[in-house]
N, C-alpha and C. Protein backbone atom coordinates (compact mmCIF):
# COMPACT_ATOMS: atom_id res chain seq x y z
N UNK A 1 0.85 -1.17 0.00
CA UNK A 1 0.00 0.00 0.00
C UNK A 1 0.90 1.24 0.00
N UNK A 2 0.55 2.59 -0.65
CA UNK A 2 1.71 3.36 -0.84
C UNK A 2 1.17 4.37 0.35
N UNK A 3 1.77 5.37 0.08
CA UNK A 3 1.91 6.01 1.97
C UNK A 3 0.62 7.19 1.55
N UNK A 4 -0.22 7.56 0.36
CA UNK A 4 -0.80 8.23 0.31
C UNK A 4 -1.79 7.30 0.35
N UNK A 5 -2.11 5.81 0.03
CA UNK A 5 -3.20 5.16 0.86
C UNK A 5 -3.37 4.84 2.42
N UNK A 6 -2.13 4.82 2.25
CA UNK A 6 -2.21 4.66 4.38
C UNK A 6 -2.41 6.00 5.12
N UNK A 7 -1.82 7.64 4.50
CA UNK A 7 -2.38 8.58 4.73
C UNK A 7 -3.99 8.37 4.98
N UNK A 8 -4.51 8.12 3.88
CA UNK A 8 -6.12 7.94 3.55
C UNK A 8 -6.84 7.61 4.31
N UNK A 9 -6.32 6.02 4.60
CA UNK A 9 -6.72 4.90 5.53
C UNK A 9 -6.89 5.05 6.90
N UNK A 10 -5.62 6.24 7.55
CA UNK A 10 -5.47 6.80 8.82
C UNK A 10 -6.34 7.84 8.65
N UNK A 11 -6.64 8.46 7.60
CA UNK A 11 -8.04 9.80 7.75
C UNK A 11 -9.38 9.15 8.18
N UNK A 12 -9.49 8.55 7.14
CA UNK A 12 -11.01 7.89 7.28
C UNK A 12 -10.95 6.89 8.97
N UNK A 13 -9.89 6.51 9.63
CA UNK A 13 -10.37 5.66 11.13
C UNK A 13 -10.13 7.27 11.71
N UNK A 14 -9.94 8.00 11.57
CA UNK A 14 -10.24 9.55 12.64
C UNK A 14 -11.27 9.74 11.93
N UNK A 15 -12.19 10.00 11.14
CA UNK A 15 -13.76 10.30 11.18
C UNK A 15 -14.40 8.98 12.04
N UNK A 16 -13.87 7.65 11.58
CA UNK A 16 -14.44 6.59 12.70
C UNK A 16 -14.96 7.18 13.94
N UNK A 17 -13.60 7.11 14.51
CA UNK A 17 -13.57 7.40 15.84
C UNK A 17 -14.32 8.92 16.13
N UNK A 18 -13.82 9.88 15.25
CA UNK A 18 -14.81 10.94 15.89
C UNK A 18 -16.67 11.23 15.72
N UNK A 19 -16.92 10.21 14.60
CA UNK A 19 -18.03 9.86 14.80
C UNK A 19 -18.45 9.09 16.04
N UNK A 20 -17.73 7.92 16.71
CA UNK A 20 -17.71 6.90 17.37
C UNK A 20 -18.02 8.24 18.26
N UNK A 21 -17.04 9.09 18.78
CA UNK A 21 -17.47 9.39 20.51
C UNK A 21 -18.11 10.59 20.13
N UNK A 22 -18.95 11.14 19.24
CA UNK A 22 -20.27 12.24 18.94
C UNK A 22 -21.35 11.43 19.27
N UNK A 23 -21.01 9.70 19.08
CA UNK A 23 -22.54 9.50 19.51
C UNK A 23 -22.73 8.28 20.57
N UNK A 24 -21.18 8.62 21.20
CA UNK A 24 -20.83 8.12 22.68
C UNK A 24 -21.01 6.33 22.18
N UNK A 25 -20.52 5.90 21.23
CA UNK A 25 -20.63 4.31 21.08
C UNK A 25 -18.97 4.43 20.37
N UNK A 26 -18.50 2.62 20.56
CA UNK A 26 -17.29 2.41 20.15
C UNK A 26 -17.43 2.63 18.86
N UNK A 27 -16.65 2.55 18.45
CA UNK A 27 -16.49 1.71 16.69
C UNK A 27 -16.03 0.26 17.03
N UNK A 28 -16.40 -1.06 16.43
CA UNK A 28 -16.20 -2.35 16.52
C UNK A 28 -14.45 -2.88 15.84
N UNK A 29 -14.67 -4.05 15.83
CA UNK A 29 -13.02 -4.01 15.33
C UNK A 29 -13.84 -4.54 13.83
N UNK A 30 -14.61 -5.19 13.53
CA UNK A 30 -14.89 -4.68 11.76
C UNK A 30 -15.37 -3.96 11.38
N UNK A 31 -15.60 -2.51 12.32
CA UNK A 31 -15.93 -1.36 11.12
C UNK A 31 -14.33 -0.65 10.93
N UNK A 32 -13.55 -0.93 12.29
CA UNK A 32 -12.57 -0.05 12.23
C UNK A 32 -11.45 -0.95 11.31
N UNK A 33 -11.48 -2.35 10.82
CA UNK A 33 -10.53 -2.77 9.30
C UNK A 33 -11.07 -2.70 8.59
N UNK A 34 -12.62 -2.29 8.25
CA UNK A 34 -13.25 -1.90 6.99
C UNK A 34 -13.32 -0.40 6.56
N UNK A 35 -12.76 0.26 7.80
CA UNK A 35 -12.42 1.77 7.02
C UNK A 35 -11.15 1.80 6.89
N UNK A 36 -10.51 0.80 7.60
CA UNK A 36 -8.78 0.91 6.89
C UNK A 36 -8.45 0.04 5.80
N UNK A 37 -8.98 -0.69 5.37
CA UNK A 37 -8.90 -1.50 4.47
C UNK A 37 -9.77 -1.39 3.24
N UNK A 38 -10.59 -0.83 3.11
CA UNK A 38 -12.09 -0.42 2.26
C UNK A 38 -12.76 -1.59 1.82
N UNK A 39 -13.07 -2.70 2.64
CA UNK A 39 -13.79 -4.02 2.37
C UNK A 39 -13.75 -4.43 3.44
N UNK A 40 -15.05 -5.24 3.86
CA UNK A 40 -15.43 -5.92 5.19
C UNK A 40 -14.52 -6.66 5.51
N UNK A 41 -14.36 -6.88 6.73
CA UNK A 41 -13.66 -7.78 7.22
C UNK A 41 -13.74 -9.29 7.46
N UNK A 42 -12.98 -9.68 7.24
CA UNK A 42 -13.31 -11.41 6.91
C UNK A 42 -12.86 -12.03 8.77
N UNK A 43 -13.33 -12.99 8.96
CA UNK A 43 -13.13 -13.61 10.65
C UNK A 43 -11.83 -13.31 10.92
N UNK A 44 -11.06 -14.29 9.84
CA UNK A 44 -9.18 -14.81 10.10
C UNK A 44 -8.98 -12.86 10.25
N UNK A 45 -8.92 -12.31 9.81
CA UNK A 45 -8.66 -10.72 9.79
C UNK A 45 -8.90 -9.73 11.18
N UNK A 46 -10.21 -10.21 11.68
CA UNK A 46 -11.06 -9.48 12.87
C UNK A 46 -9.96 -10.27 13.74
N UNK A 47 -10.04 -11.72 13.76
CA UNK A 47 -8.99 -12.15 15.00
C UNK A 47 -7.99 -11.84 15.24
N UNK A 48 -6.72 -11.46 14.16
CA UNK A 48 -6.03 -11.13 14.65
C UNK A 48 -5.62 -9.58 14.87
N UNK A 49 -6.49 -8.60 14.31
CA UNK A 49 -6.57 -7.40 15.05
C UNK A 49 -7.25 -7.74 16.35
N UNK A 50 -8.11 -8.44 16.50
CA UNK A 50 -8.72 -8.48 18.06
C UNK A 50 -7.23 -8.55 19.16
N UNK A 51 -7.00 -9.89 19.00
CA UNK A 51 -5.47 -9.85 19.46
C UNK A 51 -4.73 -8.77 19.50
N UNK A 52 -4.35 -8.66 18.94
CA UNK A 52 -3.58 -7.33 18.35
C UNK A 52 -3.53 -6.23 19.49
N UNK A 53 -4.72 -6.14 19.23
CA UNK A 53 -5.44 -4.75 19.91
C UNK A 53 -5.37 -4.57 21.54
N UNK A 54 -5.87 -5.86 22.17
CA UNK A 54 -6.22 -6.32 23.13
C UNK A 54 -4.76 -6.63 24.17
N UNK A 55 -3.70 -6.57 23.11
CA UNK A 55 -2.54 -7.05 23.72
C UNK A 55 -1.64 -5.36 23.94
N UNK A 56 -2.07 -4.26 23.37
CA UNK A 56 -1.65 -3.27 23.15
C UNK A 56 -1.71 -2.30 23.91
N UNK A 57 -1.19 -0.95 24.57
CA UNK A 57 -1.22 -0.25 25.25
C UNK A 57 -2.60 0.94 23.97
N UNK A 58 -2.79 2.18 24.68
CA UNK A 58 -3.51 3.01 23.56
C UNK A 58 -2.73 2.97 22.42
N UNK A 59 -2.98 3.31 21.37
CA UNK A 59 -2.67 3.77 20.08
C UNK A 59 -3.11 4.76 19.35
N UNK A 60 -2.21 5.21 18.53
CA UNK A 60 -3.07 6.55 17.26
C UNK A 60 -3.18 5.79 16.47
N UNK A 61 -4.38 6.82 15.69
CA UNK A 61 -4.85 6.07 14.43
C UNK A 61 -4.25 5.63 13.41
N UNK A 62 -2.97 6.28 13.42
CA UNK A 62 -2.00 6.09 12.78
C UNK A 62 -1.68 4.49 12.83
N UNK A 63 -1.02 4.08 14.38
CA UNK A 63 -0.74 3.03 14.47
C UNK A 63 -1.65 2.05 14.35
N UNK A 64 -3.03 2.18 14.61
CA UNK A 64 -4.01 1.17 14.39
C UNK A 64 -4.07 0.40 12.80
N UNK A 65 -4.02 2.03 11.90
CA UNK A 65 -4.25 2.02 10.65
C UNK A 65 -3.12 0.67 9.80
N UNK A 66 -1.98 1.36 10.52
CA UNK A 66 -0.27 0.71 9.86
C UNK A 66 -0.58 -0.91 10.29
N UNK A 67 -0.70 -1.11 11.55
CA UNK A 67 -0.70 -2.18 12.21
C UNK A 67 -2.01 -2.88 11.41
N UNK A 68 -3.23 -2.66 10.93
CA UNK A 68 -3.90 -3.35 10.38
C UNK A 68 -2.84 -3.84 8.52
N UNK A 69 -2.98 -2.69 7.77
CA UNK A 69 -2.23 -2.59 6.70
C UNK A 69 -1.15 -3.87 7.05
N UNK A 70 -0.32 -3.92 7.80
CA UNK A 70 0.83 -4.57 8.07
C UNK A 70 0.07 -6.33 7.94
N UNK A 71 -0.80 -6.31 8.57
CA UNK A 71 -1.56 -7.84 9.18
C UNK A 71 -2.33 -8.08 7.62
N UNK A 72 -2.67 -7.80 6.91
CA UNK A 72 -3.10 -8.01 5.75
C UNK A 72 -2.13 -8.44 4.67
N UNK A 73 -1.39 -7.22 4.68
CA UNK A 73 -0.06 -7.66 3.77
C UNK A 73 0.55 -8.81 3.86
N UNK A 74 1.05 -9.31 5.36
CA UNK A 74 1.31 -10.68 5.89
C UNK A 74 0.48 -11.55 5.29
N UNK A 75 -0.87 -11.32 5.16
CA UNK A 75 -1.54 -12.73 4.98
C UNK A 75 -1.89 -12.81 3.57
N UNK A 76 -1.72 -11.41 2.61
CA UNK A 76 -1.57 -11.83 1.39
C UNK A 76 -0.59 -12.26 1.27
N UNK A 77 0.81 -12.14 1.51
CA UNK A 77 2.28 -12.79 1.23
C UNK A 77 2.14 -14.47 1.57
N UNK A 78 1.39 -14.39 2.47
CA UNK A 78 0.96 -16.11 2.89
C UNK A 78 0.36 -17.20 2.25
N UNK A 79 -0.45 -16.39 1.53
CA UNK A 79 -1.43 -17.39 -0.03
C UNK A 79 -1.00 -17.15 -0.87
């Protein structure tokens, strides 16, 4: 992914999230790899951001964004 899609990718999870706390609810972990990724999220995908996430101190959207990008790339290099 080139750095003006991961720019992108990190814009669109900050409208997430600032939608998320305007109407005081989370964002889920498949809306938040389906706005970094621009396609729903498949199980194998949600799990290991769940992980991910869960194992992590806070993060910026930045890092959420990269860290998803990163976990995808892996698993296309894998098939």
């Amino acid at each position: 992914m080139s750095e003006t899609e991961r720019f992108e990718a990190t814009a669109r999870l900050d409208v997430l999230f600032e939608q998320s706390r305007a109407s005081g609810q989370g964002a889920s972990i498949p809306e938040i790899i389906e706005v970094v990724l621009g396609y729903p999220a498949d199980e194998e995908i949600t799990e290991l951001v769940t992980m991910a996430m869960e194992d992590s101190r806070e993060m910026s959207s930045e890092d959420i964004a990269d860290g998803i990008i990163k976990l995808q790339e892996w698993r296309d290099d894998q098939s």
